[in-house]
C-alpha atoms as a PDB file:
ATOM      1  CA  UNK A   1      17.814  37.641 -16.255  1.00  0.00           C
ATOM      2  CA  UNK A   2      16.742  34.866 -13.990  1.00  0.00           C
ATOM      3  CA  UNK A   3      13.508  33.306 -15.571  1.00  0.00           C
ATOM      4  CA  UNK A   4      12.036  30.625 -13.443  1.00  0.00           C
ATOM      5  CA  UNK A   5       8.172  28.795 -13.618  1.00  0.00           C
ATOM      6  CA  UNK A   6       7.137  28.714  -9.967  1.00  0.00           C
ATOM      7  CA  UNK A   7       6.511  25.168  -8.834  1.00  0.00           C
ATOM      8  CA  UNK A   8       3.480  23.652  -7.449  1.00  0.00           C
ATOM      9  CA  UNK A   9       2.747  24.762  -3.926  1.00  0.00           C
ATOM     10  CA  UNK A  10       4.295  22.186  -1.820  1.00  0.00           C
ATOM     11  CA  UNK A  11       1.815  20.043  -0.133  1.00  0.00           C
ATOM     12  CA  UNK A  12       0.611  20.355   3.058  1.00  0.00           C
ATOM     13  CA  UNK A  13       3.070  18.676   5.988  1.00  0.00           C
ATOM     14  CA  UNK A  14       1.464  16.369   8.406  1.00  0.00           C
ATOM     15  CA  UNK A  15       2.881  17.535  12.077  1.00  0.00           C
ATOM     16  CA  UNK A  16       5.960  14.176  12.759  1.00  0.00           C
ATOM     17  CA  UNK A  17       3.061  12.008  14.626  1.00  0.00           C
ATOM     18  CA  UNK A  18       0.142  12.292  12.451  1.00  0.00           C
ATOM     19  CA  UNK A  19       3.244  10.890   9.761  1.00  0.00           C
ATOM     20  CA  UNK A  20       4.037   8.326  11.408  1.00  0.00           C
ATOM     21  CA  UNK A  21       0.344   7.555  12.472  1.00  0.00           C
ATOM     22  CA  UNK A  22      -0.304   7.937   8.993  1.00  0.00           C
ATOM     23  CA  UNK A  23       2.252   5.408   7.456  1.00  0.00           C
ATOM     24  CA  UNK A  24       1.296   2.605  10.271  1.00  0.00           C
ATOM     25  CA  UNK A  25      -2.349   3.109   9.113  1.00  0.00           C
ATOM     26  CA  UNK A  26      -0.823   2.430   5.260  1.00  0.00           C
ATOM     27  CA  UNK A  27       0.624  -0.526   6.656  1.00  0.00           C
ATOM     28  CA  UNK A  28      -2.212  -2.231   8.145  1.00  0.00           C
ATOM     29  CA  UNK A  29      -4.309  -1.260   5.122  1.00  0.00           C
ATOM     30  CA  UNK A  30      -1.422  -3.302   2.845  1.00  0.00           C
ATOM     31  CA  UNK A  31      -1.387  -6.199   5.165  1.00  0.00           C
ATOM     32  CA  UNK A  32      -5.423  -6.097   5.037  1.00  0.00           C
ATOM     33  CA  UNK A  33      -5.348  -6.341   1.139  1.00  0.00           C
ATOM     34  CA  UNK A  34      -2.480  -9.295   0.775  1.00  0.00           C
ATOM     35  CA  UNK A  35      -4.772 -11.288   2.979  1.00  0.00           C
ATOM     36  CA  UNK A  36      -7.246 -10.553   0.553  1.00  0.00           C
ATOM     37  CA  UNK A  37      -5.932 -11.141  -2.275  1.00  0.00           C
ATOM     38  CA  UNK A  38      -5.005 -14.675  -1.215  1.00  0.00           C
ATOM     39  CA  UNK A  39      -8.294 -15.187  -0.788  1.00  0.00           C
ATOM     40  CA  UNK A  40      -9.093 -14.421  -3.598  1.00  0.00           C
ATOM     41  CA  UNK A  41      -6.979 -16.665  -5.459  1.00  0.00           C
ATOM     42  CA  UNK A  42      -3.627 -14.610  -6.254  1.00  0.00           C
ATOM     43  CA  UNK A  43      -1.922 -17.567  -4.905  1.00  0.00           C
ATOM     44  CA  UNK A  44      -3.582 -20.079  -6.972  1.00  0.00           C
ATOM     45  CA  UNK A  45      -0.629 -21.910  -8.413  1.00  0.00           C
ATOM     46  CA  UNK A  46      -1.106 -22.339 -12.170  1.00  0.00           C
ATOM     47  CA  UNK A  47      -0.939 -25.931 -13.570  1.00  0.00           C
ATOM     48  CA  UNK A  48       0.850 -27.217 -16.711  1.00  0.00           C
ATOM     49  CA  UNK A  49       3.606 -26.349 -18.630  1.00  0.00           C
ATOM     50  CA  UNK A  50       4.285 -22.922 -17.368  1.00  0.00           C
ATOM     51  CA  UNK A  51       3.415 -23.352 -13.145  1.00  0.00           C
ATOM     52  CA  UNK A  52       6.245 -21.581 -11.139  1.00  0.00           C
ATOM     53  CA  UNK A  53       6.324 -25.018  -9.319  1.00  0.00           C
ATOM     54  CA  UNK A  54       7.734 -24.774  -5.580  1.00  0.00           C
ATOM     55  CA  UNK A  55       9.542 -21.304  -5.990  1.00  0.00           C
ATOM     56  CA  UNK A  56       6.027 -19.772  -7.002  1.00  0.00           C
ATOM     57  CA  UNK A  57       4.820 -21.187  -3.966  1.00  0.00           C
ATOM     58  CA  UNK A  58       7.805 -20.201  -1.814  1.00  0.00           C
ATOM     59  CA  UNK A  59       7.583 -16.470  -2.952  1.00  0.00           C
ATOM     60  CA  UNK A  60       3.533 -15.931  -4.331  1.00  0.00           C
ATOM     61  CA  UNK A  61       3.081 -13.701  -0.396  1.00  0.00           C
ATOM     62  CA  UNK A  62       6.129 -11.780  -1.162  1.00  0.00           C
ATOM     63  CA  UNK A  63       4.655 -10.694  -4.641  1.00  0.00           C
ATOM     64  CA  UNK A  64       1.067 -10.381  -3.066  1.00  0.00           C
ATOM     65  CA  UNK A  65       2.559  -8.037  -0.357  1.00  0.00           C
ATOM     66  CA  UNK A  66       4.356  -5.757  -2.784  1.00  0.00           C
ATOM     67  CA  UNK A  67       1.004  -5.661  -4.869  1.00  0.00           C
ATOM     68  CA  UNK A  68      -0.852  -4.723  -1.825  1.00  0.00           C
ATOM     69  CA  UNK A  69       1.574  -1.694  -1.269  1.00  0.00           C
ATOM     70  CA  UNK A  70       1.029  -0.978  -4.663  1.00  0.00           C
ATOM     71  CA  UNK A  71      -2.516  -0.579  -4.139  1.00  0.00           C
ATOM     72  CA  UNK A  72      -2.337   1.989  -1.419  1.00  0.00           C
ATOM     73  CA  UNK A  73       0.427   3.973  -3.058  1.00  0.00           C
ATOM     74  CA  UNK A  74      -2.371   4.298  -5.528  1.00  0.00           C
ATOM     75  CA  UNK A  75      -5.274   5.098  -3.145  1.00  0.00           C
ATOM     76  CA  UNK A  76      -5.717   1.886  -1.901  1.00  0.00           C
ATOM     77  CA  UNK A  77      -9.972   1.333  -0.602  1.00  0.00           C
ATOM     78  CA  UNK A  78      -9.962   4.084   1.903  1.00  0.00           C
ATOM     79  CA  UNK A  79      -9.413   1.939   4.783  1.00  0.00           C
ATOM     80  CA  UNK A  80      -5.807   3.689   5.684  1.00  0.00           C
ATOM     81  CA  UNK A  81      -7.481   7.407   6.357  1.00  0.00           C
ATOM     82  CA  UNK A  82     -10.144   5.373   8.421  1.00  0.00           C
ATOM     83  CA  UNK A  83      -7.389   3.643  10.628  1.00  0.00           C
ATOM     84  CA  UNK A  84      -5.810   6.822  10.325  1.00  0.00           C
ATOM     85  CA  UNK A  85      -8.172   8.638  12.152  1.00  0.00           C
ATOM     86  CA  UNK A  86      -9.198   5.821  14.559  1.00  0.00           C
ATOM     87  CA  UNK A  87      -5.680   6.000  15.886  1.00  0.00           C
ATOM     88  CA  UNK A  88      -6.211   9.666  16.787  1.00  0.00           C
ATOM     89  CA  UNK A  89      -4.981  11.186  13.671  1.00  0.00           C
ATOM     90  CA  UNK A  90      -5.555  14.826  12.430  1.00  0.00           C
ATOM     91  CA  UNK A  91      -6.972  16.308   9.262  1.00  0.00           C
ATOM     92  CA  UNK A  92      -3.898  18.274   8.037  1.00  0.00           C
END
């Protein structure tokens, strides 16, 4: 006897150009929150003993970029669905 737990429904599928749409929007949201971020002092470089010296420096946007993407994996601040629907983008 074949016992299986049904799954969660699968989520609903964005037509191909409301995807892409969609991940350009998650993009420019990323982009808008590294910029941010360096504002606000992510890229400080830390005196003393334990500063990254000039490879902190050389690499502090690629860590704020992947910290960004992070943050709109996560939800990000809404902005993406706002682009998203600027750009002509429909509600599922």
């Amino acid at each position: 006897m074949d016992v299986t737990r049904p799954g969660p429904p699968p989520p609903a599928a964005l037509p191909t150009r409301d995807t892409a749409l969609m991940a350009r929007a998650k993009e420019l949201e990323a982009a808008f929150l590294a910029e941010m971020l360096g504002h606000a002092g992510m890229d400080a470089e830390s005196d003393g003993t334990f500063g990254g010296g000039i490879g902190e420096e050389q690499f502090a946007s690629f860590l704020r970029q992947q910290q960004a993407r992070m943050l709109v994996e996560r939800g990000g601040i809404g902005l993406a669905e706002s682009l998203f629907r600027a750009m002509g983008g429909k509600d599922g």
